[in-house]
PDB file of N, CA and C in Angstrom:
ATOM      1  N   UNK A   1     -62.213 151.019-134.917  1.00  0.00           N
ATOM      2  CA  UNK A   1     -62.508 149.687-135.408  1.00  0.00           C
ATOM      3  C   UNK A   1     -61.193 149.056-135.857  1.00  0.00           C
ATOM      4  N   UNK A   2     -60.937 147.983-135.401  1.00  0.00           N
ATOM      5  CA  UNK A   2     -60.251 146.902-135.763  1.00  0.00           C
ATOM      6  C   UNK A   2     -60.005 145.775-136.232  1.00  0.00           C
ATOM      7  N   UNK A   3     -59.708 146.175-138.288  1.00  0.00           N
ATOM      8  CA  UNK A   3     -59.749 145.414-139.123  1.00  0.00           C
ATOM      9  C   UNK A   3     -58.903 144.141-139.176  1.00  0.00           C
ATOM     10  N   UNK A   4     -59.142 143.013-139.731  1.00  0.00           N
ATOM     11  CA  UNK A   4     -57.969 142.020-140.445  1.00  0.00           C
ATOM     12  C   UNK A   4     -57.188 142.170-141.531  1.00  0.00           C
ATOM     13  N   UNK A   5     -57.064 143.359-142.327  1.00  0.00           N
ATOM     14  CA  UNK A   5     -57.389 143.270-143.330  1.00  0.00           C
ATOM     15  C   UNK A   5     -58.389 142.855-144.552  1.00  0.00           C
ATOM     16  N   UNK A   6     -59.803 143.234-144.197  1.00  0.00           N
ATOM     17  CA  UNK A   6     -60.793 142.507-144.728  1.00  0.00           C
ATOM     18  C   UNK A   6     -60.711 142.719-146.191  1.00  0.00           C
ATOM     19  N   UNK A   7     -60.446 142.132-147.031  1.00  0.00           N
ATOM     20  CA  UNK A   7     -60.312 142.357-148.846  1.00  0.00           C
ATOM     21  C   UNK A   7     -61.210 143.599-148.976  1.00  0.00           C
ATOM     22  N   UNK A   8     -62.798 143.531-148.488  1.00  0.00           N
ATOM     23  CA  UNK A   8     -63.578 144.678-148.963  1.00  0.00           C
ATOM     24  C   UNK A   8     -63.549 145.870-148.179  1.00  0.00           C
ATOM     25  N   UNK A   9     -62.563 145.593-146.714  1.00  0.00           N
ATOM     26  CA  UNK A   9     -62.297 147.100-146.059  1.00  0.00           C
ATOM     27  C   UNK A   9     -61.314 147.849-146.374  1.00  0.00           C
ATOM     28  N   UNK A  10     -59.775 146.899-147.146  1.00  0.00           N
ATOM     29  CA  UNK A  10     -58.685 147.417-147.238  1.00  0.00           C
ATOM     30  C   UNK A  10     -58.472 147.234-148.975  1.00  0.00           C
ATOM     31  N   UNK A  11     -58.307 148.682-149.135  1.00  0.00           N
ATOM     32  CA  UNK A  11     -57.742 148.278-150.718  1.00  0.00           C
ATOM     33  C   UNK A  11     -56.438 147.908-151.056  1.00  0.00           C
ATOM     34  N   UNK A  12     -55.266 148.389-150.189  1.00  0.00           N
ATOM     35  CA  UNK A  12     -53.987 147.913-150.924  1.00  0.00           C
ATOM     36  C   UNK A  12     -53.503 147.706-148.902  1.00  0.00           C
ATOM     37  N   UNK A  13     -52.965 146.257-148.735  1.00  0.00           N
ATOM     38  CA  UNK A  13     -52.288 146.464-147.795  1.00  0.00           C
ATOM     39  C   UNK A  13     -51.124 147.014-147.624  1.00  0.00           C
ATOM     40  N   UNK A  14     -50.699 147.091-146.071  1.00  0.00           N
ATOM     41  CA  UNK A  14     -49.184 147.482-145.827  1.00  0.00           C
ATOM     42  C   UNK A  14     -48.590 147.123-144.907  1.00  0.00           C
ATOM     43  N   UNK A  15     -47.264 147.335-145.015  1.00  0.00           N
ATOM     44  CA  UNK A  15     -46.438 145.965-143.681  1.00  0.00           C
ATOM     45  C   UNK A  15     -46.667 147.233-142.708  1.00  0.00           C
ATOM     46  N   UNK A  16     -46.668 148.869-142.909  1.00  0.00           N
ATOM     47  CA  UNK A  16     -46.796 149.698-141.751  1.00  0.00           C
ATOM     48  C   UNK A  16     -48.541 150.531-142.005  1.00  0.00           C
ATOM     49  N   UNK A  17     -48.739 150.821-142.842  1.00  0.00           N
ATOM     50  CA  UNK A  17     -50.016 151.693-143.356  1.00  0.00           C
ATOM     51  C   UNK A  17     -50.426 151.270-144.423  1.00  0.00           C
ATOM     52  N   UNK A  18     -51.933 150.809-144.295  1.00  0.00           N
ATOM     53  CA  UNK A  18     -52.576 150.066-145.187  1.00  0.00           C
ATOM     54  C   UNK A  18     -53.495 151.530-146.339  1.00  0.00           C
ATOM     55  N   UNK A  19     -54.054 150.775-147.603  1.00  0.00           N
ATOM     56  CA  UNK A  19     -54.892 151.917-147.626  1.00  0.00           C
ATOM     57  C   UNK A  19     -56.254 151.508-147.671  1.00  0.00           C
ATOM     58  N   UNK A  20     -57.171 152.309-147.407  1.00  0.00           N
ATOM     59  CA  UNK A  20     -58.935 151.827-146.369  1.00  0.00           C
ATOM     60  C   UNK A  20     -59.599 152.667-147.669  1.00  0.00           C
ATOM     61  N   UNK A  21     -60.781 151.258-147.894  1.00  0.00           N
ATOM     62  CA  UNK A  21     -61.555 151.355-149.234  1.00  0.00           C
ATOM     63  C   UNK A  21     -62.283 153.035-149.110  1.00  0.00           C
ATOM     64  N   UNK A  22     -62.769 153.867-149.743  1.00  0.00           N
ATOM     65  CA  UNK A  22     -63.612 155.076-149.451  1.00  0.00           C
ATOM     66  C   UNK A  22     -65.025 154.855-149.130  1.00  0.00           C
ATOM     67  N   UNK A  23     -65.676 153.597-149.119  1.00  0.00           N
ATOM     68  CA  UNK A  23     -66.802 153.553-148.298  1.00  0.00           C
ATOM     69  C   UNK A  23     -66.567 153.236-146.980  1.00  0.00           C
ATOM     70  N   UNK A  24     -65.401 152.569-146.763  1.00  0.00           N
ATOM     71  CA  UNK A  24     -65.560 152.258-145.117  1.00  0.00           C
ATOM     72  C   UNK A  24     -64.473 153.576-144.612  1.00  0.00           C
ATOM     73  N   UNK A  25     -64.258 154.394-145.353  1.00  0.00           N
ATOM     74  CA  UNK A  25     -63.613 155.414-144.617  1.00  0.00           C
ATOM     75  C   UNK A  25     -64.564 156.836-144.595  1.00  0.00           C
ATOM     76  N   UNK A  26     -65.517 156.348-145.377  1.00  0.00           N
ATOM     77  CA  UNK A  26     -67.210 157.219-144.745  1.00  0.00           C
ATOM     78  C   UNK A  26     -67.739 157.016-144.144  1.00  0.00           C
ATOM     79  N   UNK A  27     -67.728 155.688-143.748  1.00  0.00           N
ATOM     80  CA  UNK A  27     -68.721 154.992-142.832  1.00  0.00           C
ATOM     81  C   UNK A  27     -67.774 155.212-141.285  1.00  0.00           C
ATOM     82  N   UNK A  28     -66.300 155.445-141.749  1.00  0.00           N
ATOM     83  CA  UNK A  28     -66.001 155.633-140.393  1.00  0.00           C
ATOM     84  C   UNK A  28     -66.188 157.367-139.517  1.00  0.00           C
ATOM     85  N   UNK A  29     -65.980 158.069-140.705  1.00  0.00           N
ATOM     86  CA  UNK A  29     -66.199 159.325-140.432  1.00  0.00           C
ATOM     87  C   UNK A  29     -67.792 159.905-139.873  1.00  0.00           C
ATOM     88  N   UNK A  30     -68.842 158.983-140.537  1.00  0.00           N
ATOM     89  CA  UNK A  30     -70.103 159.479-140.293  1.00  0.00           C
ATOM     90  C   UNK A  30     -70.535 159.248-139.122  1.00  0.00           C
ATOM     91  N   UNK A  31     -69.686 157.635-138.322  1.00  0.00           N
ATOM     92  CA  UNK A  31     -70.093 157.038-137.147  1.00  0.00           C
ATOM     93  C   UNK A  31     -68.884 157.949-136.072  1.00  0.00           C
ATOM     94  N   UNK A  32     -67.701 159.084-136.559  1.00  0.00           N
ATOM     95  CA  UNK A  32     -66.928 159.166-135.690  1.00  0.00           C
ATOM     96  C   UNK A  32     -65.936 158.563-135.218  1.00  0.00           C
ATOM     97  N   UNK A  33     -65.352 157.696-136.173  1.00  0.00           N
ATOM     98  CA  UNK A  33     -64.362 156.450-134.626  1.00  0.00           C
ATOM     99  C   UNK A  33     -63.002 156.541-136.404  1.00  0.00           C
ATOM    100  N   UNK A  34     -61.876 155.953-136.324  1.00  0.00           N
ATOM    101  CA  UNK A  34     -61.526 155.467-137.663  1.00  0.00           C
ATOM    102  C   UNK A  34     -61.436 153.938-137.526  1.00  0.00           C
ATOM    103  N   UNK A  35     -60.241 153.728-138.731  1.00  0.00           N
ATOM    104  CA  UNK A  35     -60.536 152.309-138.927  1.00  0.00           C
ATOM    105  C   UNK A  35     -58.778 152.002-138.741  1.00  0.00           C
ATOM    106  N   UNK A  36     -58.361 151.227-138.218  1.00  0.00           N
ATOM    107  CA  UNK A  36     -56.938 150.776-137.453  1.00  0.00           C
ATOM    108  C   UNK A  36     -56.636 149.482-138.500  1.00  0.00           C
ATOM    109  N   UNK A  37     -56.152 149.197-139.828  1.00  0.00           N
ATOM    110  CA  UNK A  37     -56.259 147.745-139.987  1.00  0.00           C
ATOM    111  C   UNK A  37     -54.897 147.358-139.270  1.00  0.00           C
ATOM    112  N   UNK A  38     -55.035 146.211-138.729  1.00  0.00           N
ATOM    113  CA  UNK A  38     -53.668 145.145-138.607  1.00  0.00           C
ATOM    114  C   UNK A  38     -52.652 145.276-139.275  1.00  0.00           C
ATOM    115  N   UNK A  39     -51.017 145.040-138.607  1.00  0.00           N
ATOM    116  CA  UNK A  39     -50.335 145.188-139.763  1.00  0.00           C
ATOM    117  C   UNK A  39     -50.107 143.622-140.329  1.00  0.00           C
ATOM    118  N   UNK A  40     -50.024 143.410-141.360  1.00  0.00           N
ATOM    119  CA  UNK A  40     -50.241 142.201-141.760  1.00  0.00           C
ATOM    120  C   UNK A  40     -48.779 141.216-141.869  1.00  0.00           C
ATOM    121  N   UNK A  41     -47.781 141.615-140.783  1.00  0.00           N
ATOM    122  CA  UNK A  41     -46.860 140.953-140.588  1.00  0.00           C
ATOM    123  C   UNK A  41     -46.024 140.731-139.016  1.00  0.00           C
ATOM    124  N   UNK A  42     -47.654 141.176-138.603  1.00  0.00           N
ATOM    125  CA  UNK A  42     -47.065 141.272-137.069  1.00  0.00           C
ATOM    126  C   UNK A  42     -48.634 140.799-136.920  1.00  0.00           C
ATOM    127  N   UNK A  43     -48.987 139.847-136.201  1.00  0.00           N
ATOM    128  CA  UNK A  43     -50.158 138.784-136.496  1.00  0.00           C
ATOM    129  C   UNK A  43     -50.620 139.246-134.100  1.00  0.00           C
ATOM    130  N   UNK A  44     -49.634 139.750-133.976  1.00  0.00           N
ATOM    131  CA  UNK A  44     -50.082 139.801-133.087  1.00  0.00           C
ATOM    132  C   UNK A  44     -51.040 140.645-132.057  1.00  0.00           C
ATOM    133  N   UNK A  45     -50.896 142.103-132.851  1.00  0.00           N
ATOM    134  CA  UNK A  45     -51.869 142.989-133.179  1.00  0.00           C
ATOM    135  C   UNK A  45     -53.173 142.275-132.798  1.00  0.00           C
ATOM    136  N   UNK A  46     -53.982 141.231-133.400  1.00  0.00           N
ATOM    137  CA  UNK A  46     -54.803 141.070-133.470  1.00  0.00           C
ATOM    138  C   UNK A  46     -55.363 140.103-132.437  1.00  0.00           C
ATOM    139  N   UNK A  47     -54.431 139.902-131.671  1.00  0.00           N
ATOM    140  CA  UNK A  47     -54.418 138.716-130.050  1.00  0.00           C
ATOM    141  C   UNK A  47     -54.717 139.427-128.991  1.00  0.00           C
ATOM    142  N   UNK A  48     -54.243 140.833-129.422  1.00  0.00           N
ATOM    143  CA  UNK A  48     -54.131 141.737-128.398  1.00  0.00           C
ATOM    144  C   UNK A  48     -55.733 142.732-128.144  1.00  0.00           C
ATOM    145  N   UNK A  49     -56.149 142.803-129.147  1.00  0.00           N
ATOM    146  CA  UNK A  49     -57.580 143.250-129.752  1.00  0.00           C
ATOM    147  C   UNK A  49     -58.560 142.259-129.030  1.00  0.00           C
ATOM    148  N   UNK A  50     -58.427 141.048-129.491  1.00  0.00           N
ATOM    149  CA  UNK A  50     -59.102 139.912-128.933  1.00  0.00           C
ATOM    150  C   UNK A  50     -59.080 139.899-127.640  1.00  0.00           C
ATOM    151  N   UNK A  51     -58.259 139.714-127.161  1.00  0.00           N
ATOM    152  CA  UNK A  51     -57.996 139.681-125.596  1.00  0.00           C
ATOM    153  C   UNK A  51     -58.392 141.107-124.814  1.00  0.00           C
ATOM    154  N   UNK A  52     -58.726 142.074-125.512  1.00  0.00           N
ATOM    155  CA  UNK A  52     -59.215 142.934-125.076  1.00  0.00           C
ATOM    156  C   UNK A  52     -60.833 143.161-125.160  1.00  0.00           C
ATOM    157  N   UNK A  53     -61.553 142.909-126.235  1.00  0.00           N
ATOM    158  CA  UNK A  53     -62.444 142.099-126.225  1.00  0.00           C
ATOM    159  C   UNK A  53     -63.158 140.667-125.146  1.00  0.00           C
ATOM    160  N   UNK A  54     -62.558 140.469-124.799  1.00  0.00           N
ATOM    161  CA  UNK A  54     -62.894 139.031-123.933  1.00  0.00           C
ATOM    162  C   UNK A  54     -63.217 139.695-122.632  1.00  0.00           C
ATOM    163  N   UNK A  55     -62.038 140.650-122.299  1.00  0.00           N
ATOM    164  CA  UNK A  55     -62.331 141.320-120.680  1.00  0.00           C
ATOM    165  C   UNK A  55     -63.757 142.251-121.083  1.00  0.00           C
ATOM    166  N   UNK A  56     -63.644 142.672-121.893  1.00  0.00           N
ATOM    167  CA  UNK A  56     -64.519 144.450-122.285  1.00  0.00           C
ATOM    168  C   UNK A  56     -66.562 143.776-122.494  1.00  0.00           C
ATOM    169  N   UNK A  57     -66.332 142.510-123.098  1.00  0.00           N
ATOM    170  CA  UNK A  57     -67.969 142.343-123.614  1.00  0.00           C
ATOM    171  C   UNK A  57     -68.330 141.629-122.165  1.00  0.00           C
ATOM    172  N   UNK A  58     -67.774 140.773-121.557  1.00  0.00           N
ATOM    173  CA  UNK A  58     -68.686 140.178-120.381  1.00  0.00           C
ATOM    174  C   UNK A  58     -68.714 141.377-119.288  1.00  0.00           C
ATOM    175  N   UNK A  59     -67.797 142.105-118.770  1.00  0.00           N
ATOM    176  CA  UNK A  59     -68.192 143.292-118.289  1.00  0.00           C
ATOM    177  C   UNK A  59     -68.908 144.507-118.255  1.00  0.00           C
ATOM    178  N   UNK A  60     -69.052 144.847-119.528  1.00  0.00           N
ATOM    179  CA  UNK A  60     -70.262 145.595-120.072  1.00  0.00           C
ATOM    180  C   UNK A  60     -71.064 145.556-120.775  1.00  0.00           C
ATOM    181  N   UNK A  61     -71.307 144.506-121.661  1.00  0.00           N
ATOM    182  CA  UNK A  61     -72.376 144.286-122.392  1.00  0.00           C
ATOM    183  C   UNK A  61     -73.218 143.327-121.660  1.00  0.00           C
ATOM    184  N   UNK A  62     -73.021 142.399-120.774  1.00  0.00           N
ATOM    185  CA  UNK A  62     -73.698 141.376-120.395  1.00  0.00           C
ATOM    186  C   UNK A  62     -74.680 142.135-119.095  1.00  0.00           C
ATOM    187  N   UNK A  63     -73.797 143.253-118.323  1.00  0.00           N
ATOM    188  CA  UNK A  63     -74.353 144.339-117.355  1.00  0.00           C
ATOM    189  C   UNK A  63     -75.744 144.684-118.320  1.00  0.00           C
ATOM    190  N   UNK A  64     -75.590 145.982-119.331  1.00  0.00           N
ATOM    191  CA  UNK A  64     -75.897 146.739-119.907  1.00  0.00           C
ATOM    192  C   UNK A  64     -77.187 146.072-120.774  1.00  0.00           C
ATOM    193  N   UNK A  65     -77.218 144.786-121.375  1.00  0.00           N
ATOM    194  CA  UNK A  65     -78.485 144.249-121.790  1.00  0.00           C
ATOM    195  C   UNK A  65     -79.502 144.031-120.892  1.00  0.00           C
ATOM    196  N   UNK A  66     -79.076 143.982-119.749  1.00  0.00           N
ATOM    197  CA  UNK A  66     -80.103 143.156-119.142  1.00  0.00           C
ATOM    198  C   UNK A  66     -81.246 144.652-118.484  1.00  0.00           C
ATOM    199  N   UNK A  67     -81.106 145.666-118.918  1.00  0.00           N
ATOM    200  CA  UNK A  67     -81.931 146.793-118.995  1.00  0.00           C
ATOM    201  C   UNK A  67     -82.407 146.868-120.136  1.00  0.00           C
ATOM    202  N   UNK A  68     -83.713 147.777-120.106  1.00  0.00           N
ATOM    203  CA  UNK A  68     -83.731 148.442-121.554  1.00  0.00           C
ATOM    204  C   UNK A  68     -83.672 149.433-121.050  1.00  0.00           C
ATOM    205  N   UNK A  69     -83.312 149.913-122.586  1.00  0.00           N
ATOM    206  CA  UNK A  69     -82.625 151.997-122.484  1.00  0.00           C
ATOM    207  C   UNK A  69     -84.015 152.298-123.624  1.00  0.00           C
ATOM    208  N   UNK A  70     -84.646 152.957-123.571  1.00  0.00           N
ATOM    209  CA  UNK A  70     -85.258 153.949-124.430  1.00  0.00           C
ATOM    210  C   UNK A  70     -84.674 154.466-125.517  1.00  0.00           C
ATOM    211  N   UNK A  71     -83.821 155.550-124.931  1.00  0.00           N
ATOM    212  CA  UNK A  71     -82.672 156.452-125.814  1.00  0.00           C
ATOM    213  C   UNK A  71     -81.055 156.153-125.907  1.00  0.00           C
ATOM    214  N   UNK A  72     -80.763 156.553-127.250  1.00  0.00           N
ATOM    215  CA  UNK A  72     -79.427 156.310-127.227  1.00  0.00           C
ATOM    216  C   UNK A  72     -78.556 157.132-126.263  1.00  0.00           C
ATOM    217  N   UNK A  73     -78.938 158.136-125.718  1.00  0.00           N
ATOM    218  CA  UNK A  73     -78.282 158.837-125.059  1.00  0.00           C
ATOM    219  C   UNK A  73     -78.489 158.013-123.139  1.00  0.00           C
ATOM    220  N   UNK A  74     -79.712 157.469-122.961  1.00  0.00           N
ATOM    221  CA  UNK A  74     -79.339 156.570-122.360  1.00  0.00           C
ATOM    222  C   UNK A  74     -78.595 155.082-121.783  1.00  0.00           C
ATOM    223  N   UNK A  75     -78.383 154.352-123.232  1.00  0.00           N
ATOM    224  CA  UNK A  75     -78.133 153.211-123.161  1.00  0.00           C
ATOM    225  C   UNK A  75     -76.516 153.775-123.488  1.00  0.00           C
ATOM    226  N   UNK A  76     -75.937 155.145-123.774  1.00  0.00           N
ATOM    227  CA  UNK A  76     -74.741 155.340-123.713  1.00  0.00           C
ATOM    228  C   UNK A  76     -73.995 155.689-122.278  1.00  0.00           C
ATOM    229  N   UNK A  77     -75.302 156.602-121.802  1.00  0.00           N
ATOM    230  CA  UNK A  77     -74.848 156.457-120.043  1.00  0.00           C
ATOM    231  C   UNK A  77     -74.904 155.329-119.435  1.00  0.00           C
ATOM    232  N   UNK A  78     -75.357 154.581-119.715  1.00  0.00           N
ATOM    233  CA  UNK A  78     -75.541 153.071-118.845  1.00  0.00           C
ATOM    234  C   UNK A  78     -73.776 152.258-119.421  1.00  0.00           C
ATOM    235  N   UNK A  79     -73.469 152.346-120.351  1.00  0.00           N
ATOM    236  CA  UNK A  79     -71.998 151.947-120.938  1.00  0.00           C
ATOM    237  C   UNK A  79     -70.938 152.533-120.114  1.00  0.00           C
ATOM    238  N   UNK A  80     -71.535 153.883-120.583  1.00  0.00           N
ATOM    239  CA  UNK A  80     -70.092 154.953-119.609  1.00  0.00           C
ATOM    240  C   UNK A  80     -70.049 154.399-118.691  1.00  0.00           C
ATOM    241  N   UNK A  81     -70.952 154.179-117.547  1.00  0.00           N
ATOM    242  CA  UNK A  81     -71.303 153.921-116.138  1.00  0.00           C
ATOM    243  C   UNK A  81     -70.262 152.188-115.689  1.00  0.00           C
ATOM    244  N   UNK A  82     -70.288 151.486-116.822  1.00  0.00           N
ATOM    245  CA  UNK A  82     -70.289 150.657-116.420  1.00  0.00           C
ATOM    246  C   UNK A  82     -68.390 149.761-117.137  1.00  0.00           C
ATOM    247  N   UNK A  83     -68.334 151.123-118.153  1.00  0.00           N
ATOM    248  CA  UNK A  83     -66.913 151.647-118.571  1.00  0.00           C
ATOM    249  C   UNK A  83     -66.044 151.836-117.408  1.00  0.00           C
ATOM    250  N   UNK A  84     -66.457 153.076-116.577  1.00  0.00           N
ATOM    251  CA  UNK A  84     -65.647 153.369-115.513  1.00  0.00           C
ATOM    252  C   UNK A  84     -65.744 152.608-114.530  1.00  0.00           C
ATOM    253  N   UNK A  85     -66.205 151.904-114.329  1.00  0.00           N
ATOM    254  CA  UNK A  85     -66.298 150.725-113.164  1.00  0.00           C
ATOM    255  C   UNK A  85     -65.368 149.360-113.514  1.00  0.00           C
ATOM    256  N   UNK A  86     -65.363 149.239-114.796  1.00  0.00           N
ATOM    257  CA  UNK A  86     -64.152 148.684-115.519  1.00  0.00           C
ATOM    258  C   UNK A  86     -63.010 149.230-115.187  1.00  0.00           C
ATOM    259  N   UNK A  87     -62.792 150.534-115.055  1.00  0.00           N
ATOM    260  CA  UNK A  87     -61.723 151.369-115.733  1.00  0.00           C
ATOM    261  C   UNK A  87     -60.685 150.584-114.517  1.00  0.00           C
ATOM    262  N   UNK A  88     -61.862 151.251-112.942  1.00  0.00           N
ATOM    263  CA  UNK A  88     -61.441 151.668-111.842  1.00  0.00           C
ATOM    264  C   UNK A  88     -61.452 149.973-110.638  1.00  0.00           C
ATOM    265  N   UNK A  89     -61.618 149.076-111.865  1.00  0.00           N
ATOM    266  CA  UNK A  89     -61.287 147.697-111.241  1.00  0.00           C
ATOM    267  C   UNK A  89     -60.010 147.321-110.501  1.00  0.00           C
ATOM    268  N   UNK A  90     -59.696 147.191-109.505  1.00  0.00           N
ATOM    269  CA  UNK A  90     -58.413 147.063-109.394  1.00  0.00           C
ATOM    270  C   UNK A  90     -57.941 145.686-110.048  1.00  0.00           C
ATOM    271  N   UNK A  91     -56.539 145.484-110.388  1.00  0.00           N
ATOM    272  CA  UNK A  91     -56.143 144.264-110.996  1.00  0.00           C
ATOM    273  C   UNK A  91     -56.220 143.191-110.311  1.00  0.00           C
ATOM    274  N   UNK A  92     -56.033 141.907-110.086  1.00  0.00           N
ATOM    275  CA  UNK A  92     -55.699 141.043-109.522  1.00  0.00           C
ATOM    276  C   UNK A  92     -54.352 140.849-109.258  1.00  0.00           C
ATOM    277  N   UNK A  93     -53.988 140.569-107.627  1.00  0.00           N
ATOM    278  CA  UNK A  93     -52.933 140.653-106.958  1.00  0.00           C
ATOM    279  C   UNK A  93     -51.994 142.116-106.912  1.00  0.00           C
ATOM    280  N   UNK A  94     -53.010 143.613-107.306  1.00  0.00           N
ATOM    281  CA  UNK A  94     -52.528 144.444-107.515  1.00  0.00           C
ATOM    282  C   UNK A  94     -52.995 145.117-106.264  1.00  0.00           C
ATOM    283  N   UNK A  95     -52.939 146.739-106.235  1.00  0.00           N
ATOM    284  CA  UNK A  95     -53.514 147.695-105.399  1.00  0.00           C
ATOM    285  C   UNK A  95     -53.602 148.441-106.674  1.00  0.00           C
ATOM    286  N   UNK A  96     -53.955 148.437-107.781  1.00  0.00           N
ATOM    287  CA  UNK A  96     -54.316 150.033-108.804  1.00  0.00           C
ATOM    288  C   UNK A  96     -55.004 149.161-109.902  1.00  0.00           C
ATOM    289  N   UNK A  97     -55.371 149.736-110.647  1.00  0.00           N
ATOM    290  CA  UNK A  97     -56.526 149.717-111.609  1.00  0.00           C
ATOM    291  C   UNK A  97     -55.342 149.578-112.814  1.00  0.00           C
TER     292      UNK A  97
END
C-alpha cells in the first residue's frame, strides 16, 4: 500500500523513512502486504503510483467485475489470470512486454 503520508497512517514523517502508526502496521501485517509511505520531498513517488494505477484498474478490474466469483480463492484466480495477460502485453511500438 501506497501512502501520502496520511496524518492518521504516519506518525512522524521522513525525508527517507517515515514512522507507520501501530494500527495500520497491524492491519498491514494481518492483510500480508506493508505500507510504503511517500517520501515527502520527492512528490514524485506518487505520479508514478498513479500512473500505475491508471494502466492496472481498467485492465483488470473492469475485466474481472463483470463476473461473479463465489470464492475468494476464485475471484483471486480470475485477477492472476488477467494479471498475466497484463504482464505479457507487449508495449506499444515494442516487440517485449
Amino acid at each position: 500500500m501506497d501512502t501520502d503520508n496520511l496524518k492518521s497512517a504516519v506518525t512522524k514523517a521522513g525525508k527517507y523513512q517515515s514512522v507507520i502508526n501501530l494500527s495500520i502496521q497491524d492491519m498491514a501485517f494481518h492483510y500480508g502486504t506493508i505500507i510504503d509511505p511517500t517520501c515527502r520531498f520527492i512528490p514524485k513517488d506518487k505520479a508514478m503510483v498513479e500512473g500505475a494505477v491508471k494502466i492496472v484498474y481498467p485492465s483488470i478490474f473492469y475485466r474481472v467485475e463483470k463476473h461473479t466469483h463465489f470464492t475468494i480463492a476464485d475471484l483471486n484466480s480470475s485477477i492472476l489470470s488477467e494479471l498475466t495477460k497484463l504482464n505479457n502485453r507487449k508495449l506499444t511500438h515494442c516487440d517485449y512486454s
